[in-house]
N, C-alpha and C. Protein backbone atom coordinates (compact mmCIF):
# COMPACT_ATOMS: atom_id res chain seq x y z
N UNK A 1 60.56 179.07 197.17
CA UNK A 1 60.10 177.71 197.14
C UNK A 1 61.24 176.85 196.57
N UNK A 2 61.17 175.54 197.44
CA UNK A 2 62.54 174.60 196.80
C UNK A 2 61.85 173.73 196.14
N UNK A 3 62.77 173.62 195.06
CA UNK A 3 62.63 172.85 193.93
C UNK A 3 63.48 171.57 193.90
N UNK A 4 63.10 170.33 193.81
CA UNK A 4 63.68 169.28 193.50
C UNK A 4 65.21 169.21 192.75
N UNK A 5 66.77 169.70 192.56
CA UNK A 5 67.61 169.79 191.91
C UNK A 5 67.66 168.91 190.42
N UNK A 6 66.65 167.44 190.40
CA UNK A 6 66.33 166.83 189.35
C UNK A 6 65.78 167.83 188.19
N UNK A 7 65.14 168.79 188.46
CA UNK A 7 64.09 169.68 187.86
C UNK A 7 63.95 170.34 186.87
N UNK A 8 65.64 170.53 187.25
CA UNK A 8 66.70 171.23 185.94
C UNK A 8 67.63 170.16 185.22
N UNK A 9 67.66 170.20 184.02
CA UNK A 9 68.42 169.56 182.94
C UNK A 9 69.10 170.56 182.10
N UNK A 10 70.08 171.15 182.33
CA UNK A 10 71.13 172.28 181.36
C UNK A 10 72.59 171.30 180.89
N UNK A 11 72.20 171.99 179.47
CA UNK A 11 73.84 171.78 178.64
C UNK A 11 73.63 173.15 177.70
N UNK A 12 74.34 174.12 178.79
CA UNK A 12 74.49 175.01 178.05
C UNK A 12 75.67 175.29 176.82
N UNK A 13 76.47 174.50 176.95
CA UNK A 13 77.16 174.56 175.22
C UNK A 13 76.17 174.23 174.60
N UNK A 14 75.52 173.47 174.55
CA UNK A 14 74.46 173.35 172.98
C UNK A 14 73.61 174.22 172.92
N UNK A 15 72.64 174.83 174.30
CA UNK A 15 71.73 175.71 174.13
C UNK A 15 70.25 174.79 174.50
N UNK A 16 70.64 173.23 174.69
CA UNK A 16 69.19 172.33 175.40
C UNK A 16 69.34 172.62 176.75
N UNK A 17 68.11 172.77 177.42
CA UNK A 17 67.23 172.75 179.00
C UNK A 17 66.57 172.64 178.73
N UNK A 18 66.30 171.75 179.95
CA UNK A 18 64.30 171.50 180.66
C UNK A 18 64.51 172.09 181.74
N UNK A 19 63.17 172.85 182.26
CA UNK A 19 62.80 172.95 183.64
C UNK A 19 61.55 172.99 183.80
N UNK A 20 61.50 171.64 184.75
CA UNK A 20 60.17 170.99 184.72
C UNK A 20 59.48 170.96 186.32
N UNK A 21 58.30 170.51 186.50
CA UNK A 21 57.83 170.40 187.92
C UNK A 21 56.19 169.72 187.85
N UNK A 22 55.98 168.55 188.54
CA UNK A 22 54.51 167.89 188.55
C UNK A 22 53.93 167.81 189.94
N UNK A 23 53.06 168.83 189.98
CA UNK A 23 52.32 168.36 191.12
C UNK A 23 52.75 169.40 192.34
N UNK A 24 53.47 170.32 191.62
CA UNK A 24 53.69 171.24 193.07
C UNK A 24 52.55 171.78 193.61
N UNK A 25 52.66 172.04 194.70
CA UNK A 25 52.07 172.50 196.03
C UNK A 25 51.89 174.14 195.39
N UNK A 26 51.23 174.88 195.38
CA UNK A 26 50.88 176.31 194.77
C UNK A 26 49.69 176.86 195.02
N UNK A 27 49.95 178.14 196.12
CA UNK A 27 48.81 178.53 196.87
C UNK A 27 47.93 179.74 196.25
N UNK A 28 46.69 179.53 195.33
CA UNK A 28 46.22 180.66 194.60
C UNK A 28 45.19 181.34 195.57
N UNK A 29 45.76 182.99 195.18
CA UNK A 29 45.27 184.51 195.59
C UNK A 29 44.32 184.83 194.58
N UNK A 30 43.73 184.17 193.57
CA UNK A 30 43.06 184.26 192.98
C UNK A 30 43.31 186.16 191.81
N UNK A 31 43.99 187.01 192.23
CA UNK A 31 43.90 187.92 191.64
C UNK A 31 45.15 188.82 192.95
N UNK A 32 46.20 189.92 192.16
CA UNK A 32 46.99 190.57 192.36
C UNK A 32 46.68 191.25 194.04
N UNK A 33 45.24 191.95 193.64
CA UNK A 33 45.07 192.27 195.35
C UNK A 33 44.48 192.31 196.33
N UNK A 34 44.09 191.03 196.09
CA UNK A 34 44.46 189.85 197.22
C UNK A 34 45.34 189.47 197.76
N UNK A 35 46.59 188.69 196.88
CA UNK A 35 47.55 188.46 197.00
C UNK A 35 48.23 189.15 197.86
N UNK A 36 48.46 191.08 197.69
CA UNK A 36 49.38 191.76 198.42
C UNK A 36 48.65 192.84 199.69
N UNK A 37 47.12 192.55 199.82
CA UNK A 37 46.51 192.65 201.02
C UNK A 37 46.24 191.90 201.86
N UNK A 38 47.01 190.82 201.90
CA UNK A 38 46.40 189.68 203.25
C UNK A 38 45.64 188.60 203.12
N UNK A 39 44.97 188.90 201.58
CA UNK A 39 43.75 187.99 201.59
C UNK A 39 44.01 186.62 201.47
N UNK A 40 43.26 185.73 201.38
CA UNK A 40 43.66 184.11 201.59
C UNK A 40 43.57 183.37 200.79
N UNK A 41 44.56 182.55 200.62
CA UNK A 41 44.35 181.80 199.05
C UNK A 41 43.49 180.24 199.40
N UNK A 42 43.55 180.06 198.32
CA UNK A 42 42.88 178.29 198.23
C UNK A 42 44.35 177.67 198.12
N UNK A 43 44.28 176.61 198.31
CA UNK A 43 45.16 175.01 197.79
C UNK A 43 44.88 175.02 196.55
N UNK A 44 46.52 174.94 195.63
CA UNK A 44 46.23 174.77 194.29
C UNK A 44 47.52 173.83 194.30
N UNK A 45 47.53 173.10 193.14
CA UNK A 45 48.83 172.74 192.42
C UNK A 45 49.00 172.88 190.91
N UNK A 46 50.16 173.13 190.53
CA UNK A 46 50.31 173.72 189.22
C UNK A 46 51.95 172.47 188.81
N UNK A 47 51.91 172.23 187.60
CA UNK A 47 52.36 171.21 186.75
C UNK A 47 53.31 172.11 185.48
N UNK A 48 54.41 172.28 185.48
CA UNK A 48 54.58 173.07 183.97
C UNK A 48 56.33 171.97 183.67
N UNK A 49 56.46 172.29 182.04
CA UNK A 49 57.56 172.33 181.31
C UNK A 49 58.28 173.28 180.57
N UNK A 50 59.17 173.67 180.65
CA UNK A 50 59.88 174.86 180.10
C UNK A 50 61.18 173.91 179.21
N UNK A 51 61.15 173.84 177.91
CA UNK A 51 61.65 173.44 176.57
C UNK A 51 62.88 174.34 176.09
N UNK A 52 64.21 174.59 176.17
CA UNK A 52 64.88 174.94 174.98
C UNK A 52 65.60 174.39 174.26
N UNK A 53 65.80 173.95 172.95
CA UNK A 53 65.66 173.69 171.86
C UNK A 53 67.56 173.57 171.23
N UNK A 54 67.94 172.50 171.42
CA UNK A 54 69.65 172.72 170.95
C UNK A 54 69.82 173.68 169.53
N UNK A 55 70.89 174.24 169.99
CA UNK A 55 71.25 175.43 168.94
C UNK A 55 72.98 175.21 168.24
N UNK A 56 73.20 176.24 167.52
CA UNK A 56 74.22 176.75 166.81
C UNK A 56 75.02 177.89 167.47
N UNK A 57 73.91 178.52 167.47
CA UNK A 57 73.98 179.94 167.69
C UNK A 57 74.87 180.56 168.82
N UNK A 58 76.17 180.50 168.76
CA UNK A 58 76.82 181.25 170.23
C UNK A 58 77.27 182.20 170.04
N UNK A 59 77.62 182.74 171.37
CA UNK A 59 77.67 184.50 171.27
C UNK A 59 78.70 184.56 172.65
N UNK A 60 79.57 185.14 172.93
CA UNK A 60 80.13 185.68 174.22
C UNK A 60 80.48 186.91 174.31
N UNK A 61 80.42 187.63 175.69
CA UNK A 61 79.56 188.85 176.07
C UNK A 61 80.83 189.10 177.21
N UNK A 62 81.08 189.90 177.05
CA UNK A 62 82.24 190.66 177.74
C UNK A 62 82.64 192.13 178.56
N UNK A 63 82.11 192.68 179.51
CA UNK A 63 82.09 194.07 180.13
C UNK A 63 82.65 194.31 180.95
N UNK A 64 84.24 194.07 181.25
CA UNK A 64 85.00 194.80 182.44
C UNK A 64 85.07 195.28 183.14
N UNK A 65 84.16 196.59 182.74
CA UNK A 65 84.36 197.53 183.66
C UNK A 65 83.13 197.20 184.77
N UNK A 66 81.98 196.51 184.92
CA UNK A 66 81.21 196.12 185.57
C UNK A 66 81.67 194.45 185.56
N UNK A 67 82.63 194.12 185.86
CA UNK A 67 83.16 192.38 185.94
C UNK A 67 82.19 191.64 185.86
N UNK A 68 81.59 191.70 184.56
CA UNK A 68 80.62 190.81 183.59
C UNK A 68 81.16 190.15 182.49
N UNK A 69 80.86 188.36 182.41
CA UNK A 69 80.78 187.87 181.14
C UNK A 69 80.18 186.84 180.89
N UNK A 70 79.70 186.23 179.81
CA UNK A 70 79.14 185.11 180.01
C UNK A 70 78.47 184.60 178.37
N UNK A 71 78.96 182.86 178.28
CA UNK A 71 78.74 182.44 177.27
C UNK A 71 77.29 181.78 176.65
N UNK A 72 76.80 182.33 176.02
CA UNK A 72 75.42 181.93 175.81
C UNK A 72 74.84 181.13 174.46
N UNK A 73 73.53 180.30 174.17
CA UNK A 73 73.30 179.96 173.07
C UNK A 73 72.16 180.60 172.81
N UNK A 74 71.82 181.57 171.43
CA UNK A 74 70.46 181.59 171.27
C UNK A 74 69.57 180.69 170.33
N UNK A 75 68.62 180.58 171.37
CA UNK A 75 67.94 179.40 170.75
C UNK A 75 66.14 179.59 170.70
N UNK A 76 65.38 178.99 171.17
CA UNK A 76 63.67 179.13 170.91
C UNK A 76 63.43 177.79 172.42
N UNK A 77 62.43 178.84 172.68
CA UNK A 77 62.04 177.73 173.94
C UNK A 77 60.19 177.55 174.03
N UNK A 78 59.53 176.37 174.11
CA UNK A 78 58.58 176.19 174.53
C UNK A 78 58.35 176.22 175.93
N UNK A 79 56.51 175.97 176.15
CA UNK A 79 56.20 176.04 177.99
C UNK A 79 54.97 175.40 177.85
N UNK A 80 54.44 174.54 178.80
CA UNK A 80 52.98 174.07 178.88
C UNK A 80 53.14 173.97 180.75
N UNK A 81 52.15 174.58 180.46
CA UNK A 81 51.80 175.03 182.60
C UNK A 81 50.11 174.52 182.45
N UNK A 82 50.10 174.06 183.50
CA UNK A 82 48.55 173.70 184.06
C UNK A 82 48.58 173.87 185.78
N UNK A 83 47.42 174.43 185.73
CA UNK A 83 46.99 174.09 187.46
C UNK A 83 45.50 174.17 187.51
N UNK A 84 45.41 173.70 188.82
CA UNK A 84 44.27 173.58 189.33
C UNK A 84 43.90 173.70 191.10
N UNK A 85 42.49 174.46 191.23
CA UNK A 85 42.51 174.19 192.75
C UNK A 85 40.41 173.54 192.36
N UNK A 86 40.33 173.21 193.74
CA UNK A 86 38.93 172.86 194.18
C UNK A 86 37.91 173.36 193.16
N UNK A 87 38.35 175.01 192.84
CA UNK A 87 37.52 175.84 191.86
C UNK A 87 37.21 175.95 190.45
N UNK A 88 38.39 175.55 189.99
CA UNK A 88 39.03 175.71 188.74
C UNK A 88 40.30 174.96 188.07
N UNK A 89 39.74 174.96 187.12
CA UNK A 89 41.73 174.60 186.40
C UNK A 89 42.13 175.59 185.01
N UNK A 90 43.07 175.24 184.84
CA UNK A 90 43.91 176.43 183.71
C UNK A 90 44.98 175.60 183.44
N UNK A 91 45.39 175.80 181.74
CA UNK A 91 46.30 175.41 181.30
C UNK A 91 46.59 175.80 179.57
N UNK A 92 47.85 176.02 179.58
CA UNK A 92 48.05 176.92 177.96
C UNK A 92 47.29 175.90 177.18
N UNK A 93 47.01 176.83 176.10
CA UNK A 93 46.18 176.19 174.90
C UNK A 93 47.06 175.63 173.75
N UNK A 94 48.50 176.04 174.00
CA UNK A 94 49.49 176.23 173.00
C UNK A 94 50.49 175.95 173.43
N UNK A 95 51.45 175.04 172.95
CA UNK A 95 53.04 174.92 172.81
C UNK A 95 53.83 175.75 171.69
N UNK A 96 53.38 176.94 171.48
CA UNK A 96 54.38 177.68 170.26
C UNK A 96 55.72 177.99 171.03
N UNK A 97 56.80 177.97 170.61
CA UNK A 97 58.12 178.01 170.40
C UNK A 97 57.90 179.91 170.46
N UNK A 98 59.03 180.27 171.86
CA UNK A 98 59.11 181.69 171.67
C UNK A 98 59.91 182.54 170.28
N UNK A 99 59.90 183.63 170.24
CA UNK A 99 60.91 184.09 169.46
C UNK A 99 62.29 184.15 169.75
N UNK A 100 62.27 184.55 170.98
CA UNK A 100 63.94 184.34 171.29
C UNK A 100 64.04 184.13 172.76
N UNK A 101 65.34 183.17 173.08
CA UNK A 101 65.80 182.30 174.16
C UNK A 101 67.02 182.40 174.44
N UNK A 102 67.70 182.53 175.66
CA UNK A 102 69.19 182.04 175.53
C UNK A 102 69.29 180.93 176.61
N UNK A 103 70.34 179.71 176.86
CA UNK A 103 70.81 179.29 177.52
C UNK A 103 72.25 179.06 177.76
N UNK A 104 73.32 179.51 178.57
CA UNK A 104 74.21 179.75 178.82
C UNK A 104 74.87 180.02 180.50
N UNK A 105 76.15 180.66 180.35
CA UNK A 105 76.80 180.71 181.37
C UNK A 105 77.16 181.88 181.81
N UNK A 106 77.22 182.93 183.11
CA UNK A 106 77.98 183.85 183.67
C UNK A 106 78.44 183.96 184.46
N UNK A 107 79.44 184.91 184.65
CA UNK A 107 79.82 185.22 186.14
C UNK A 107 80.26 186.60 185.57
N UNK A 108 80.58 186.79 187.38
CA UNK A 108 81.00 188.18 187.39
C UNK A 108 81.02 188.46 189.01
N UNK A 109 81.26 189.27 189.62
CA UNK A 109 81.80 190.04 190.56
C UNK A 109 83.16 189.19 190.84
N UNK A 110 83.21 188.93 192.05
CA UNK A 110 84.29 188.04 192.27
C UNK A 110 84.56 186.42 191.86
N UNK A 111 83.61 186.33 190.97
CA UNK A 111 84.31 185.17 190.00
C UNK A 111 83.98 185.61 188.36
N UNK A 112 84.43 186.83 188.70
CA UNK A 112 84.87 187.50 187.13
C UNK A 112 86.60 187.35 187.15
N UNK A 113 86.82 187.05 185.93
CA UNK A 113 88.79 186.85 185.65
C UNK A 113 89.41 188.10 185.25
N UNK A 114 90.32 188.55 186.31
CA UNK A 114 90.59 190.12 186.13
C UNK A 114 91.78 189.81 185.17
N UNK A 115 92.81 188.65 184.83
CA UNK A 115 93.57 188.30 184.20
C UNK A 115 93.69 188.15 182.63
N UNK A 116 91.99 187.86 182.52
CA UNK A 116 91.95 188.44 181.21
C UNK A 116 91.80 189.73 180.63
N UNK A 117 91.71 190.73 181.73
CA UNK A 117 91.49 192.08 180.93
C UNK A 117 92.54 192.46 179.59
């Protein structure tokens, strides 16, 4: 599913993102199998925010031999999701702050830097 590119807000040097979405289009199976037997969903739309929290905290991560690296912040992230169809609605009861988060940067295969080995 495509997402609006507005949707996302990253500055991963500090360790703040949003990733947000109102009003998407989201087709509920009501339960797992359903979903992967055929069965038919209703019209739903679902609404969420995903919160992380500017940090301190950096760390960089380095593995050569699998041309991996990548600079990260750890930080704490919130979420509030709601949806609803014809039937029902749902939505967290809670904004608690996870225990642990990162937001940051990688690469690797061929835009890994063999120059720094």
């Amino acid at each position: 599913m495509a997402l609006d590119p507005e949707s996302v807000r990253a500055h991963p040097d500090s360790g703040r993102a949003v990733y947000q979405a109102r009003h998407l289009a989201m087709p509920d199976f009501h339960d797992f199998v359903n979903s992967v037997t055929g069965g038919r969903p209703v019209p739903g739309i679902v609404s969420f925010r995903a919160e992380w929290a500017p940090s301190h905290d950096k760390h960089h991560y380095r593995y050569a031999p699998h041309k991996w690296e990548g600079a990260f912040v750890q930080t704490t992230a919130t979420c509030k999701w709601s949806g609803r169809t014809k039937f029902a609605t749902f939505s967290t009861d809670t904004n608690n702050p996870t225990i642990f988060a990162e937001v940051g940067r990688e690469r690797s295969g061929r835009f890994f830097r063999k120059d720094d080995d």
